[in-house]
PDB file of N, CA and C in Angstrom:
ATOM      1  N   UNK A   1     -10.396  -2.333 -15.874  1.00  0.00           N
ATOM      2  CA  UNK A   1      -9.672  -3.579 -15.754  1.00  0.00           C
ATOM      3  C   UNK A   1      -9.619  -3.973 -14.280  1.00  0.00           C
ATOM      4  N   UNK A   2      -9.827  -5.581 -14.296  1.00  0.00           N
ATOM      5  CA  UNK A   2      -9.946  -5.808 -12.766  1.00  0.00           C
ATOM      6  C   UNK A   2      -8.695  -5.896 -12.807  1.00  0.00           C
ATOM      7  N   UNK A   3      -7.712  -5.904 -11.510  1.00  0.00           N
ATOM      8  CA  UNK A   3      -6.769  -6.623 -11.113  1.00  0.00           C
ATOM      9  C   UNK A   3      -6.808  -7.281  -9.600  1.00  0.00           C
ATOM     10  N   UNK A   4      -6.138  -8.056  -9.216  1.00  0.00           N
ATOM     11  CA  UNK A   4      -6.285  -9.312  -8.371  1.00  0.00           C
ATOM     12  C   UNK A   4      -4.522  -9.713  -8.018  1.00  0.00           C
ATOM     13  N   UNK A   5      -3.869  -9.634  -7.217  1.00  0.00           N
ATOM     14  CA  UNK A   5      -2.264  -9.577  -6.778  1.00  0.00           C
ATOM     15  C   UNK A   5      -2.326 -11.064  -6.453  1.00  0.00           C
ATOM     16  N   UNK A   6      -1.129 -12.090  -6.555  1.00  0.00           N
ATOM     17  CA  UNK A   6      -1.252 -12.983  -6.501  1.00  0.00           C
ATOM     18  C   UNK A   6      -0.537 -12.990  -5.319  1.00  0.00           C
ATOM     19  N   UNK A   7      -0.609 -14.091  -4.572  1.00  0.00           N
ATOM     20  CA  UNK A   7       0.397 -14.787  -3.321  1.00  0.00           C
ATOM     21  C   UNK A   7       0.167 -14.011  -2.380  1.00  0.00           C
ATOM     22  N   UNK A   8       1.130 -13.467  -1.843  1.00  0.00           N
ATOM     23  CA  UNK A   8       1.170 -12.615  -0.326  1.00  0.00           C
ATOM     24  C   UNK A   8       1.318 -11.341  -1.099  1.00  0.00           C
ATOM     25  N   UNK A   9       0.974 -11.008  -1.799  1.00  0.00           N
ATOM     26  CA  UNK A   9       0.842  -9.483  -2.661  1.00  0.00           C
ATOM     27  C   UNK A   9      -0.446  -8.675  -2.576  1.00  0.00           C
ATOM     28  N   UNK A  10      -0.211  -6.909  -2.012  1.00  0.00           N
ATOM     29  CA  UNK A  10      -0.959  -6.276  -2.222  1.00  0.00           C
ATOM     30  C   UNK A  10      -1.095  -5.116  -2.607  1.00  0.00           C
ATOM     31  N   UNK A  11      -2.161  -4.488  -3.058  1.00  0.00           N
ATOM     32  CA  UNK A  11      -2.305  -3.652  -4.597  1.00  0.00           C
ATOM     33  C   UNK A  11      -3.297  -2.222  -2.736  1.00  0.00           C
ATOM     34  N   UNK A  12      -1.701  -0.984  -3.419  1.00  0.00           N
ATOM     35  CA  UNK A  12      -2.663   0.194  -2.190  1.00  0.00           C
ATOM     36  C   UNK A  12      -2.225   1.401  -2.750  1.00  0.00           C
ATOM     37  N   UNK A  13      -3.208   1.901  -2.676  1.00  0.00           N
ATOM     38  CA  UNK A  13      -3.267   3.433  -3.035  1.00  0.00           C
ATOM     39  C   UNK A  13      -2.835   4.340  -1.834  1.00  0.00           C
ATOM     40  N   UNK A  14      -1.851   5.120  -2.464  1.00  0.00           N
ATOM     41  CA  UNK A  14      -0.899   6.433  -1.883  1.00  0.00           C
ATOM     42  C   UNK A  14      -2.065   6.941  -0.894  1.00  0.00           C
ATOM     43  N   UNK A  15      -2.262   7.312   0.327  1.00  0.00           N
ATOM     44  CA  UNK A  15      -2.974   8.819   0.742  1.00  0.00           C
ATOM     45  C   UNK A  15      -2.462  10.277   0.469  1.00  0.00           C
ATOM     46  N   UNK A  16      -3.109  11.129   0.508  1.00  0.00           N
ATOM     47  CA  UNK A  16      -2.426  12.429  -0.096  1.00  0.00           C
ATOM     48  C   UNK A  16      -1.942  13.085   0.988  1.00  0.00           C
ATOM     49  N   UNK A  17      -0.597  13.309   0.752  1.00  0.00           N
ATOM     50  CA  UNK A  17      -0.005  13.988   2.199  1.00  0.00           C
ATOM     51  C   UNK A  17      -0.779  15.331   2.326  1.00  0.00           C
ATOM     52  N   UNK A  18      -0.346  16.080   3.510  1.00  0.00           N
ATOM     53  CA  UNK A  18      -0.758  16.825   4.254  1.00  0.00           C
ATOM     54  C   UNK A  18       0.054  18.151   2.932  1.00  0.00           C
ATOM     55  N   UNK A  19      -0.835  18.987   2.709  1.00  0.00           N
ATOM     56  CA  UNK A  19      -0.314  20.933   2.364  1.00  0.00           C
ATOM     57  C   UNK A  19      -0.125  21.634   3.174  1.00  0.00           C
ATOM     58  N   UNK A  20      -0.253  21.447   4.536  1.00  0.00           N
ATOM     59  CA  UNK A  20       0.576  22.497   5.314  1.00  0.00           C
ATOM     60  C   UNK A  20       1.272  21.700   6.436  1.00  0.00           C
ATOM     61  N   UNK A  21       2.112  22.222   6.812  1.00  0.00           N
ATOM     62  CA  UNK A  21       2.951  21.782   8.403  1.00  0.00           C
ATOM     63  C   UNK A  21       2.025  22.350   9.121  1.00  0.00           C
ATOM     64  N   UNK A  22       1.833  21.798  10.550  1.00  0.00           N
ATOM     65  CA  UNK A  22       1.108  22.183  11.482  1.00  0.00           C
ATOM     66  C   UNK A  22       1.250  23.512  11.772  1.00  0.00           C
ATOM     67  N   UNK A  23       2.609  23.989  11.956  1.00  0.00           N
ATOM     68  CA  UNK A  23       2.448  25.908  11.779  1.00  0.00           C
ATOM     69  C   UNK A  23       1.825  26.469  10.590  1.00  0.00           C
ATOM     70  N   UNK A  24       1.237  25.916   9.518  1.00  0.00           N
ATOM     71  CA  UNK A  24       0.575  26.875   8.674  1.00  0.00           C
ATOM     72  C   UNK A  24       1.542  26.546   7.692  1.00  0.00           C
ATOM     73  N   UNK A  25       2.459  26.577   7.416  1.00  0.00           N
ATOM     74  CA  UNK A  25       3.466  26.663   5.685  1.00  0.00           C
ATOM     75  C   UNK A  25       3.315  25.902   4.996  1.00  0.00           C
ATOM     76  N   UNK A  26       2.676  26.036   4.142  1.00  0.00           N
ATOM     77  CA  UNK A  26       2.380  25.518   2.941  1.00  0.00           C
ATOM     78  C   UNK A  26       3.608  24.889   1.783  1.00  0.00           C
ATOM     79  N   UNK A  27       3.151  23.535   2.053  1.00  0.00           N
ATOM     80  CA  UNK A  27       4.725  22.585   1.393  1.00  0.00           C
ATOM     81  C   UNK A  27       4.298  22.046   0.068  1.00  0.00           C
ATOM     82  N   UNK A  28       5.535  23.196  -1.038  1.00  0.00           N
ATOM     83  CA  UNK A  28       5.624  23.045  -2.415  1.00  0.00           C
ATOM     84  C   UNK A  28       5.776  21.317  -2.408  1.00  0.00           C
ATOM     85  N   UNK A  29       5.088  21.302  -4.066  1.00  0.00           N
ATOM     86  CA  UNK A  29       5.180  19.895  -4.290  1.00  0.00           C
ATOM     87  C   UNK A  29       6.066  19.733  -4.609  1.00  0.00           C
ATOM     88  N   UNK A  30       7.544  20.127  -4.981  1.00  0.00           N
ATOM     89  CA  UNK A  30       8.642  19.551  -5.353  1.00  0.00           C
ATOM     90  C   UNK A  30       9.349  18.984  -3.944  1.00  0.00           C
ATOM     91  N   UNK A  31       8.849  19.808  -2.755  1.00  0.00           N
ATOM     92  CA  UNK A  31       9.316  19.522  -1.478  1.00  0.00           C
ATOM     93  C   UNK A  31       8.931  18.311  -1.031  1.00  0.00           C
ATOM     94  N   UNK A  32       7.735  18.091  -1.466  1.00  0.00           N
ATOM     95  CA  UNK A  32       6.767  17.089  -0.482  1.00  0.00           C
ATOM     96  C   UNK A  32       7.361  15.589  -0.955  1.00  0.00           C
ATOM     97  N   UNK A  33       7.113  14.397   0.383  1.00  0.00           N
ATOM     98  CA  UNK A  33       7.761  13.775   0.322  1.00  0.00           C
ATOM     99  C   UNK A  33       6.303  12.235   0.081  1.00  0.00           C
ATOM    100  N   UNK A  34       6.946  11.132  -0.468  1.00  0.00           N
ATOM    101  CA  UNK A  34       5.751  10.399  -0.843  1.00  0.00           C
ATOM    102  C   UNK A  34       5.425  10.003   0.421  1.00  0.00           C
ATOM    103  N   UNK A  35       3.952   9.775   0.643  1.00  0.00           N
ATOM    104  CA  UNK A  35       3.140   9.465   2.067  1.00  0.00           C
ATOM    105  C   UNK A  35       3.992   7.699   1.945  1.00  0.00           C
ATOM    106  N   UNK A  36       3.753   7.779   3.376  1.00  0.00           N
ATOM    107  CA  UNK A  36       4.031   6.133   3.392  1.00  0.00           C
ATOM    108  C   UNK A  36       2.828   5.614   4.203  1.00  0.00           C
ATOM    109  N   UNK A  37       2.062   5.995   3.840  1.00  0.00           N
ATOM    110  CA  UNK A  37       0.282   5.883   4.361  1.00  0.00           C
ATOM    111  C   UNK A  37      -0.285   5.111   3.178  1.00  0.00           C
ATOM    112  N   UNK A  38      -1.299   4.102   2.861  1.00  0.00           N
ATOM    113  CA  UNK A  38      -2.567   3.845   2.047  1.00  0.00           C
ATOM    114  C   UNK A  38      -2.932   3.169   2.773  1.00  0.00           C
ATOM    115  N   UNK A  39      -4.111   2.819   1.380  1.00  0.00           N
ATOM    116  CA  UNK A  39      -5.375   1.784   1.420  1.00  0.00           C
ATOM    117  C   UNK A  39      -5.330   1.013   0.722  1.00  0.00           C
ATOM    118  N   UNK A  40      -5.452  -0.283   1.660  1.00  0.00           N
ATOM    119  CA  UNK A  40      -5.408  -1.657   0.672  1.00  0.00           C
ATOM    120  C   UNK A  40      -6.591  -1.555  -0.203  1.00  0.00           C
ATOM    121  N   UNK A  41      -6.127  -1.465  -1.475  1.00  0.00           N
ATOM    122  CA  UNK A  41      -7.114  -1.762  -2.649  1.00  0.00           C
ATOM    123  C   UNK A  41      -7.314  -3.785  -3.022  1.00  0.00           C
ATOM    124  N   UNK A  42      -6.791  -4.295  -2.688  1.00  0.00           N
ATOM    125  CA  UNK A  42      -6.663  -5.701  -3.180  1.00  0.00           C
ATOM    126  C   UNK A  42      -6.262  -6.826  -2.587  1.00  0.00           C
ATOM    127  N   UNK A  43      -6.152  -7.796  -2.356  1.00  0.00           N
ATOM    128  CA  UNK A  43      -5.407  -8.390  -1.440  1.00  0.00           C
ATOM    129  C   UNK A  43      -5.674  -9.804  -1.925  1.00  0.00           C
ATOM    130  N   UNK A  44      -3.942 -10.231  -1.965  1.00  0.00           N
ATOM    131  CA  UNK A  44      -4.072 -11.538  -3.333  1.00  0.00           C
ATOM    132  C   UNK A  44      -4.440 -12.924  -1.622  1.00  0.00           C
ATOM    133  N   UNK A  45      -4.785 -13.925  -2.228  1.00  0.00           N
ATOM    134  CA  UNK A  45      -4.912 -14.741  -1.409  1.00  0.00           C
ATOM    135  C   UNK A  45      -4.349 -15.897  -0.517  1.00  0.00           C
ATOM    136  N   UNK A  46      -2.803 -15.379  -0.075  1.00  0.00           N
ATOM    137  CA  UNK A  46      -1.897 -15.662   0.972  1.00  0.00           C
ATOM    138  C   UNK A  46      -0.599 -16.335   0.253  1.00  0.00           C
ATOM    139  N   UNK A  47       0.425 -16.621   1.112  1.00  0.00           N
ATOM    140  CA  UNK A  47       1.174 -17.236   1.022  1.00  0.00           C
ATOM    141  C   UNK A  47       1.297 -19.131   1.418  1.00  0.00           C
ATOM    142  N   UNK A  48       2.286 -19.372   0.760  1.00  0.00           N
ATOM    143  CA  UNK A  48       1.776 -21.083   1.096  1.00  0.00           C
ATOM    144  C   UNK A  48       3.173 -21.555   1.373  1.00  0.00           C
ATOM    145  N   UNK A  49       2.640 -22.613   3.001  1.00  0.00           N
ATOM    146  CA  UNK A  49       3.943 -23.093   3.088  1.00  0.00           C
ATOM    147  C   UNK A  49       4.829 -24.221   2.419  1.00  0.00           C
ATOM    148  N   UNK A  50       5.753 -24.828   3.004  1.00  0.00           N
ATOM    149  CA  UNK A  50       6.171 -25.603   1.772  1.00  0.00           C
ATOM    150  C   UNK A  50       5.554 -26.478   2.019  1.00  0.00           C
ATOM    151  N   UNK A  51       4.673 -27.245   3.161  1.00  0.00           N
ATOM    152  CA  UNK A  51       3.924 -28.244   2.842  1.00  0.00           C
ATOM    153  C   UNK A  51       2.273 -28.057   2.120  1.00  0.00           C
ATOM    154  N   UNK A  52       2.267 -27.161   1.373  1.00  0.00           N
ATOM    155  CA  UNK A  52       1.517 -26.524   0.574  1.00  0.00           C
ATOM    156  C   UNK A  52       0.091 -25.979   1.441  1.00  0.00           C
ATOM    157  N   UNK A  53      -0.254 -25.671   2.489  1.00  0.00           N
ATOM    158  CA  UNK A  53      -0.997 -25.192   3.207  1.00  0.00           C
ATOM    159  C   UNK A  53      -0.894 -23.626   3.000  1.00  0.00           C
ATOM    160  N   UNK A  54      -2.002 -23.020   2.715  1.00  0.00           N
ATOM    161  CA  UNK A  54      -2.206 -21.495   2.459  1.00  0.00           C
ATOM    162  C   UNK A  54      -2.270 -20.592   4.126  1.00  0.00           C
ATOM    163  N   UNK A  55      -1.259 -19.651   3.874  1.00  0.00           N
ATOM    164  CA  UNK A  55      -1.184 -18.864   5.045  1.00  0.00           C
ATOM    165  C   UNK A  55      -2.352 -17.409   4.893  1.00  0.00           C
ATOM    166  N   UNK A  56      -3.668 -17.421   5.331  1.00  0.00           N
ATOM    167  CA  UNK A  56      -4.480 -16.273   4.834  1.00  0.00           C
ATOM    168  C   UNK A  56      -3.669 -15.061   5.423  1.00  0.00           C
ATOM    169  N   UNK A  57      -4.019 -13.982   4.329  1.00  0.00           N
ATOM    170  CA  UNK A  57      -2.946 -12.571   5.183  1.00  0.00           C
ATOM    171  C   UNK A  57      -3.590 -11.848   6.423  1.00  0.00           C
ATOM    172  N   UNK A  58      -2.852 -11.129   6.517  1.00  0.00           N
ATOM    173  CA  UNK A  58      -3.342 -10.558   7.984  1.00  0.00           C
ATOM    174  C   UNK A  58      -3.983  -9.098   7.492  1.00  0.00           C
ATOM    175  N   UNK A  59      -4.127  -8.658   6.301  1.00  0.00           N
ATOM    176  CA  UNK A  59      -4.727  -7.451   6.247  1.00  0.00           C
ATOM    177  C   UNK A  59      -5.813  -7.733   5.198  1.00  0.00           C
ATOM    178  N   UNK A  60      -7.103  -6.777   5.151  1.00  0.00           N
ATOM    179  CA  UNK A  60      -8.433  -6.628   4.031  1.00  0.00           C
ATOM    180  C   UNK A  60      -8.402  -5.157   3.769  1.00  0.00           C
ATOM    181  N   UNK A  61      -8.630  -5.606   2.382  1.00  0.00           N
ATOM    182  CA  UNK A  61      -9.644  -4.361   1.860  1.00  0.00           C
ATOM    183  C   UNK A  61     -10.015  -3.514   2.439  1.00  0.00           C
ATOM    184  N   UNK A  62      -9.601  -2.228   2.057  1.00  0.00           N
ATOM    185  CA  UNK A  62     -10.255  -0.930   2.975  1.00  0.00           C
ATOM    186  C   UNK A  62      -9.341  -0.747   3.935  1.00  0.00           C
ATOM    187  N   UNK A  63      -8.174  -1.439   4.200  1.00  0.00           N
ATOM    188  CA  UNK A  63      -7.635  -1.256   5.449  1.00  0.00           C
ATOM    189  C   UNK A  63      -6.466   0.000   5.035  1.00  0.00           C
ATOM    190  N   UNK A  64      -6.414   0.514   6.550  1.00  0.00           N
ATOM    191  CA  UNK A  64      -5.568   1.777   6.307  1.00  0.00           C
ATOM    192  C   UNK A  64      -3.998   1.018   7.112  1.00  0.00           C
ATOM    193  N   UNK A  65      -2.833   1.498   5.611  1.00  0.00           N
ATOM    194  CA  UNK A  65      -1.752   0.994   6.268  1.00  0.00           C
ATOM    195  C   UNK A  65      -0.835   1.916   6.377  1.00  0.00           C
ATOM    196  N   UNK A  66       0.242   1.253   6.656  1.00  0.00           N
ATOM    197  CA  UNK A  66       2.040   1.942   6.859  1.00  0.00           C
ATOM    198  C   UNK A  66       2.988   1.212   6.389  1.00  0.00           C
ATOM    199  N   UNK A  67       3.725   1.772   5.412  1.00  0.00           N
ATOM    200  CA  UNK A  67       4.732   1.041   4.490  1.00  0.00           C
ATOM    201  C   UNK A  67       6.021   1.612   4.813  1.00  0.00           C
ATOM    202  N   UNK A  68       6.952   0.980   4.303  1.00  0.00           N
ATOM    203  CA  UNK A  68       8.389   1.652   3.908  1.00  0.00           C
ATOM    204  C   UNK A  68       8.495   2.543   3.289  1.00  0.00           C
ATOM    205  N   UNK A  69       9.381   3.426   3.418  1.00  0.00           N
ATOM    206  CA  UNK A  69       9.523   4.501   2.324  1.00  0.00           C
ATOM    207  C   UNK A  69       9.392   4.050   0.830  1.00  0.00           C
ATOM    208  N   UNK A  70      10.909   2.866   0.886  1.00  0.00           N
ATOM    209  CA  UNK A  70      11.191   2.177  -1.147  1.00  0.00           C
ATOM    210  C   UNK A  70      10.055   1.102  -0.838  1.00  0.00           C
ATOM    211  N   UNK A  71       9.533   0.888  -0.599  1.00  0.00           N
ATOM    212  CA  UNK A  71       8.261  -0.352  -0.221  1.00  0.00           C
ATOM    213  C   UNK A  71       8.079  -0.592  -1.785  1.00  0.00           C
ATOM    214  N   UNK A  72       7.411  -1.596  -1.920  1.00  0.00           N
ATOM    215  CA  UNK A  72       6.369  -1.560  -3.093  1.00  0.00           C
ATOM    216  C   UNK A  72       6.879  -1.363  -4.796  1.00  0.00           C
ATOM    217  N   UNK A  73       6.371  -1.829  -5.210  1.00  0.00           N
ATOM    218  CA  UNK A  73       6.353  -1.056  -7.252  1.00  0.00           C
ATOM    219  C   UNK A  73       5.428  -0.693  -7.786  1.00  0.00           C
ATOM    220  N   UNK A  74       5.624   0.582  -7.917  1.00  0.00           N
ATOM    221  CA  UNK A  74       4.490   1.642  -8.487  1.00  0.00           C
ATOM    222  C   UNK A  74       4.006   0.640 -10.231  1.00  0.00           C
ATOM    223  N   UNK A  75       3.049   0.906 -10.218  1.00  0.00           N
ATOM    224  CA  UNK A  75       1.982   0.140 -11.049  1.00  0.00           C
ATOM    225  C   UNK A  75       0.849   1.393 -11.658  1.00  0.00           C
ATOM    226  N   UNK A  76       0.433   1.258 -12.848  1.00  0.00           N
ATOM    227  CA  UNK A  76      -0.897   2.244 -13.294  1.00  0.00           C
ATOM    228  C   UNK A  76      -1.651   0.933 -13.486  1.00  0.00           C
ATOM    229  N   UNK A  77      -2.721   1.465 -12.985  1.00  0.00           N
ATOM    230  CA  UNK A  77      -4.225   0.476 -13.351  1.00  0.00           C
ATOM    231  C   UNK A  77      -5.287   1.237 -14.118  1.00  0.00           C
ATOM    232  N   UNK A  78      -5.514   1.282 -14.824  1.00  0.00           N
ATOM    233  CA  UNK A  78      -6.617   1.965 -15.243  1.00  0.00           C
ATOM    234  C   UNK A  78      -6.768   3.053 -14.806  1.00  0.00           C
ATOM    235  N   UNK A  79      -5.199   4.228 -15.371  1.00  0.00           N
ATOM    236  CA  UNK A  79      -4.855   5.437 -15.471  1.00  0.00           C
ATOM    237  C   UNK A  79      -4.621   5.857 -13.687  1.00  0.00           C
ATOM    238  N   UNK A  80      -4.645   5.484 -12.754  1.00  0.00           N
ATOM    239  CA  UNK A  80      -4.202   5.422 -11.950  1.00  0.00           C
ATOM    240  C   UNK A  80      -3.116   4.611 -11.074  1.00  0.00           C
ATOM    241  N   UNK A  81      -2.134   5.367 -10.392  1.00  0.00           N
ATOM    242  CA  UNK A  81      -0.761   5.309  -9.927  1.00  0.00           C
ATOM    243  C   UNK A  81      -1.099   4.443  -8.893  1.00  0.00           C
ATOM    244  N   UNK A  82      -0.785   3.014  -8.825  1.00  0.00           N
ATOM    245  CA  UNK A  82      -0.752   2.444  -7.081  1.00  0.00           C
ATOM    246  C   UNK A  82       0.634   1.503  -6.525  1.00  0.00           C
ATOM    247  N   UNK A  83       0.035   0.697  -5.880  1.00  0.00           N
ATOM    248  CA  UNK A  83       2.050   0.471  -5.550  1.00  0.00           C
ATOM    249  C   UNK A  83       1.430  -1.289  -5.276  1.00  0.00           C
ATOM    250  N   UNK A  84       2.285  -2.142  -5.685  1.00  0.00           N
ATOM    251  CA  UNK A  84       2.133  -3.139  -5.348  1.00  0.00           C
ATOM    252  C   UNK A  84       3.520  -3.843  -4.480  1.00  0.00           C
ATOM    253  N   UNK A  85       2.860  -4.797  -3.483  1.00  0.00           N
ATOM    254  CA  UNK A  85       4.088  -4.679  -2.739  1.00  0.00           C
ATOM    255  C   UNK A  85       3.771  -6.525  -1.956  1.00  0.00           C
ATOM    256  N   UNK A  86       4.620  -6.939  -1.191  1.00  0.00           N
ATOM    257  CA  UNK A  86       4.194  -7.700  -0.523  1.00  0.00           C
ATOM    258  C   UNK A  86       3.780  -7.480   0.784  1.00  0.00           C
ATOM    259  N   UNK A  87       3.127  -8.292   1.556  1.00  0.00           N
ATOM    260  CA  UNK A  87       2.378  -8.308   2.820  1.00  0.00           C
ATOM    261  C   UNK A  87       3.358  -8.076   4.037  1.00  0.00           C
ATOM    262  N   UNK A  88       4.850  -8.630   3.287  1.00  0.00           N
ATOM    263  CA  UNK A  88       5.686  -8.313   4.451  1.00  0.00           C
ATOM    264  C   UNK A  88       6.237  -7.108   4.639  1.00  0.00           C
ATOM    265  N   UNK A  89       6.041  -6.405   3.437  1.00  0.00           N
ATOM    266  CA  UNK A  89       6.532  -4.972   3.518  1.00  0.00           C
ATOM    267  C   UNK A  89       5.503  -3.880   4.351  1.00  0.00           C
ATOM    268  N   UNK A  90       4.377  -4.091   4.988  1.00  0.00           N
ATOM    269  CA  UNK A  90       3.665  -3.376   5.304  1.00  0.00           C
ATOM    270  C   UNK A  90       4.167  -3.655   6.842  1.00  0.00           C
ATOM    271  N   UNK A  91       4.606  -2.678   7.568  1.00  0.00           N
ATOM    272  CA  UNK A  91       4.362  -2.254   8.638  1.00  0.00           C
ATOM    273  C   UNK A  91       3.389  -2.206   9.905  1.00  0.00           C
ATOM    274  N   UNK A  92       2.497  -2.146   9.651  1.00  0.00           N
ATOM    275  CA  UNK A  92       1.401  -2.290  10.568  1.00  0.00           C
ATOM    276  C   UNK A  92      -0.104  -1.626   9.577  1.00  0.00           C
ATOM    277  N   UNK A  93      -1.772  -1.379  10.750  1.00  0.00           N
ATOM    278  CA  UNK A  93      -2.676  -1.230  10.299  1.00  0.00           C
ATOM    279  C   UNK A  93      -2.980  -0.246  10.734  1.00  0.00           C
ATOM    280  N   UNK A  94      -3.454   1.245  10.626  1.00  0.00           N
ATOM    281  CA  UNK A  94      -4.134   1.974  10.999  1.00  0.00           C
ATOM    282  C   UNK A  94      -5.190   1.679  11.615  1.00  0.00           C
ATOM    283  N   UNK A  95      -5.699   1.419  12.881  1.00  0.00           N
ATOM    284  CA  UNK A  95      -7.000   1.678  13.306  1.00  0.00           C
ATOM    285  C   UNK A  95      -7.725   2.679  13.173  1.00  0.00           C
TER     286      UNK A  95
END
């Protein structure tokens, strides 16, 4: 199933946190905490102002981001977990 986020909405997949702390200890999954890291999977095609002019977003496809912790609403797409959220909830871009 395709999906396609409408307005200033975008569709990103979790990155998988890290299994060890930098000293080596290995962090149970009940411990581990959700990444606030992905990848824009989708990216609906902007927001519009009220004099109906489309604002294009500031992030694409493939891009690596940083969210809020409660950011977003978890969504399954075609048996996979992703988070849909708006453009303003993203934080910045990974270079």
């Amino acid at each position: 199933m395709a999906f396609k986020p409408l307005h200033d909405r975008v569709l990103v997949r979790r990155v998988q946190s890290e299994e060890k702390t930098k000293g080596g200890l290995i962090i149970p999954d009940n411990a581990k905490e959700k990444p606030a890291e992905g990848e824009i999977i989708a990216v609906g095609e902007g927001a519009r102002k009220d004099s109906g002019e489309l604002i294009a977003p500031s992030v694409a496809t493939g891009d690596r981001v940083l969210f809020g912790k409660w950011s977003g609403t978890e969504v399954t797409v075609d048996g996979e977990e992703l988070l849909i959220m708006k453009e303003s909830d993203i934080l910045g871009v990974i270079a």
